[in-house]
Protein backbone atom coordinates (compact mmCIF):
# COMPACT_ATOMS: atom_id res chain seq x y z
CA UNK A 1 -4.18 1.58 11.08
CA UNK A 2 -0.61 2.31 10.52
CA UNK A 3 -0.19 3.88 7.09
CA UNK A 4 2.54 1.31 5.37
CA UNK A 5 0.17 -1.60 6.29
CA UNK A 6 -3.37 0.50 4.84
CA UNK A 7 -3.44 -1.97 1.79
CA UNK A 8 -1.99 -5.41 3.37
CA UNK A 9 -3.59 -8.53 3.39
CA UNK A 10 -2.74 -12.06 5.08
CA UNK A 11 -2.54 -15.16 2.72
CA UNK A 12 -3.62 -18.53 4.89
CA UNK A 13 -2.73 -21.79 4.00
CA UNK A 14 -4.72 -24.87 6.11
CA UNK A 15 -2.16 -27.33 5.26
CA UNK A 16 1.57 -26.36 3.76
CA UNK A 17 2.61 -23.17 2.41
CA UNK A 18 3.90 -23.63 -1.26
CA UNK A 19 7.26 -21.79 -1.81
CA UNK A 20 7.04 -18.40 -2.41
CA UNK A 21 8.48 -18.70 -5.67
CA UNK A 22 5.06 -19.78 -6.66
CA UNK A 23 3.39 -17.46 -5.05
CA UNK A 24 5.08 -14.81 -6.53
CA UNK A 25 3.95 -16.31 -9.61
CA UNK A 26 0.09 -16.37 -8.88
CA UNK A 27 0.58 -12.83 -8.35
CA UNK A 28 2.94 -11.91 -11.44
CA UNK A 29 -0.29 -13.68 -12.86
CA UNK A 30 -2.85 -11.58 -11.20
CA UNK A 31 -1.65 -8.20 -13.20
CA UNK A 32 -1.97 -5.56 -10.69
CA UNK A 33 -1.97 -2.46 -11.49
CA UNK A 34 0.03 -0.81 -8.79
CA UNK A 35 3.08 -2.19 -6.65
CA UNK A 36 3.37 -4.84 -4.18
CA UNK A 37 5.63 -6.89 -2.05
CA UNK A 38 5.14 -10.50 -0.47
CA UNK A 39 6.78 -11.92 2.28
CA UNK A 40 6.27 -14.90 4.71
CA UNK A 41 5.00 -14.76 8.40
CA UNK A 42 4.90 -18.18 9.32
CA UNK A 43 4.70 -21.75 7.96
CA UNK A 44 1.56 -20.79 7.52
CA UNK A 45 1.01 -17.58 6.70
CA UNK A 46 2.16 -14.61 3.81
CA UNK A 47 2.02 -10.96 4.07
CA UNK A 48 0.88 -8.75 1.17
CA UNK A 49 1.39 -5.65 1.10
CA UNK A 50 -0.20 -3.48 -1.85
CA UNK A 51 0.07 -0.08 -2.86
CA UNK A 52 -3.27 0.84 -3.72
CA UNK A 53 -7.02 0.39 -2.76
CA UNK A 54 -7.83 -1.12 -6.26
CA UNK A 55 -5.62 -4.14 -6.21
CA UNK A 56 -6.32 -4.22 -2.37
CA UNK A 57 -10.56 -4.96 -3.28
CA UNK A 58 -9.58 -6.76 -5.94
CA UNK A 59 -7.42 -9.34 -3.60
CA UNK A 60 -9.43 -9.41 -0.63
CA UNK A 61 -12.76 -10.17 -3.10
CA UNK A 62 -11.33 -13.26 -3.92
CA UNK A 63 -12.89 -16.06 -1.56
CA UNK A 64 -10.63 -19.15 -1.98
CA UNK A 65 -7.80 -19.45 -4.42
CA UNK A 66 -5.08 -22.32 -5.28
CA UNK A 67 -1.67 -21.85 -5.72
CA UNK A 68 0.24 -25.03 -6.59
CA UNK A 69 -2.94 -27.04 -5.32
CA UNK A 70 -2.52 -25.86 -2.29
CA UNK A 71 -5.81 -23.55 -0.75
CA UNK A 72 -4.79 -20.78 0.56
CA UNK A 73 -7.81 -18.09 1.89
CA UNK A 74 -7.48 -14.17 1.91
CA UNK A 75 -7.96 -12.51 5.05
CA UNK A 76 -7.56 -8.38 6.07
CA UNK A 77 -4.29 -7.56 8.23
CA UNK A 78 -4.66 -5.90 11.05
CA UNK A 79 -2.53 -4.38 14.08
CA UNK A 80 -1.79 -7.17 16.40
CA UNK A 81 -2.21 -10.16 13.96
CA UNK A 82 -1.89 -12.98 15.94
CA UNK A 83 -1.28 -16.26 13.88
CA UNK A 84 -3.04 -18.61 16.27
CA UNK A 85 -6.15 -16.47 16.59
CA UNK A 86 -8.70 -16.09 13.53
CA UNK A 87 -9.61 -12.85 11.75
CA UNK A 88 -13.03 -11.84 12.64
CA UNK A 89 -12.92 -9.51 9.62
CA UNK A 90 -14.04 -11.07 5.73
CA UNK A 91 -15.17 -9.93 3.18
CA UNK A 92 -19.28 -10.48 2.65
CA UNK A 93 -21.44 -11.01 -0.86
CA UNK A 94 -25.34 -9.64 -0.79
CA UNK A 95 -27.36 -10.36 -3.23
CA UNK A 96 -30.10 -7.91 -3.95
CA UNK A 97 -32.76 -9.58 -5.64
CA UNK A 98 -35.39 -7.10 -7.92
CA UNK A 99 -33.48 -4.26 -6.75
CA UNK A 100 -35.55 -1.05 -8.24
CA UNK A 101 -34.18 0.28 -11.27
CA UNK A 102 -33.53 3.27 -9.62
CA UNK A 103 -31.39 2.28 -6.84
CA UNK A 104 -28.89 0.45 -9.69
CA UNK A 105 -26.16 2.92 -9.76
CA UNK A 106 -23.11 3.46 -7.97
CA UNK A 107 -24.14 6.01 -5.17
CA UNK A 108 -26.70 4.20 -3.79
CA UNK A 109 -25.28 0.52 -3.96
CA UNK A 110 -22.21 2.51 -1.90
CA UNK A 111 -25.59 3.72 0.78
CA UNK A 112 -26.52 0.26 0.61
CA UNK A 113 -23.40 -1.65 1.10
CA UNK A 114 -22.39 0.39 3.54
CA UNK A 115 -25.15 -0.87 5.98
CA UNK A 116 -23.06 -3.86 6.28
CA UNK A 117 -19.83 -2.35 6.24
CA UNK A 118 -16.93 -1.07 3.82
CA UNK A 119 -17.83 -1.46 0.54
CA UNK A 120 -15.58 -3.46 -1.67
């Protein structure tokens, strides 16, 4: 992936895009803890682009968020975005029901949740 764009993630809005005034709020709101700038694609669609892997999880873990009552969904950037063609990438919650007491620690929820892919 090309290096300035390793932390960047794609706002979507279904309907209309609120101004990005107010989007620049949500984030203000958010208190990240590194860097980032915002800028608009399309009618439809914002680019993120964060400087570091914690606010990145943090973003792309949320599933559906409002910004001036307007839904907007977060979705991973990649190299050839197109705008008129859906991500095939999101982000995925497993639940792991009476999960031994022994498996309940960092290294091996990374083993497990790597199965499925990168672990947020």
């Amino acid at each position: 992936m090309a290096k300035p764009f390793e932390f960047s993630l794609l706002e979507k809005f279904p309907a209309a895009r609120p101004p990005l005034d107010k989007i620049k709020h949500f984030f203000e709101n958010l208190k990240l803890t590194g860097q980032y700038t915002i800028g608009l694609l399309d009618p439809r669609h914002v680019l993120i682009r964060l400087s570091n892997e914690a606010d990145y999880c943090r973003i792309f873990s949320l599933e559906v968020c409002t910004v001036t009552n307007l839904s907007m969904c977060i979705l991973k950037w990649s190299i050839g975005f197109n705008p008129k063609v859906e991500s095939p990438i999101i982000p995925v919650w497993i639940s792991l029901p009476n999960l031994w007491l022994e498996f309940m620690n960092l290294s091996a929820l990374f083993s497990i949740g790597s199965l499925f892919g990168k672990f947020l």
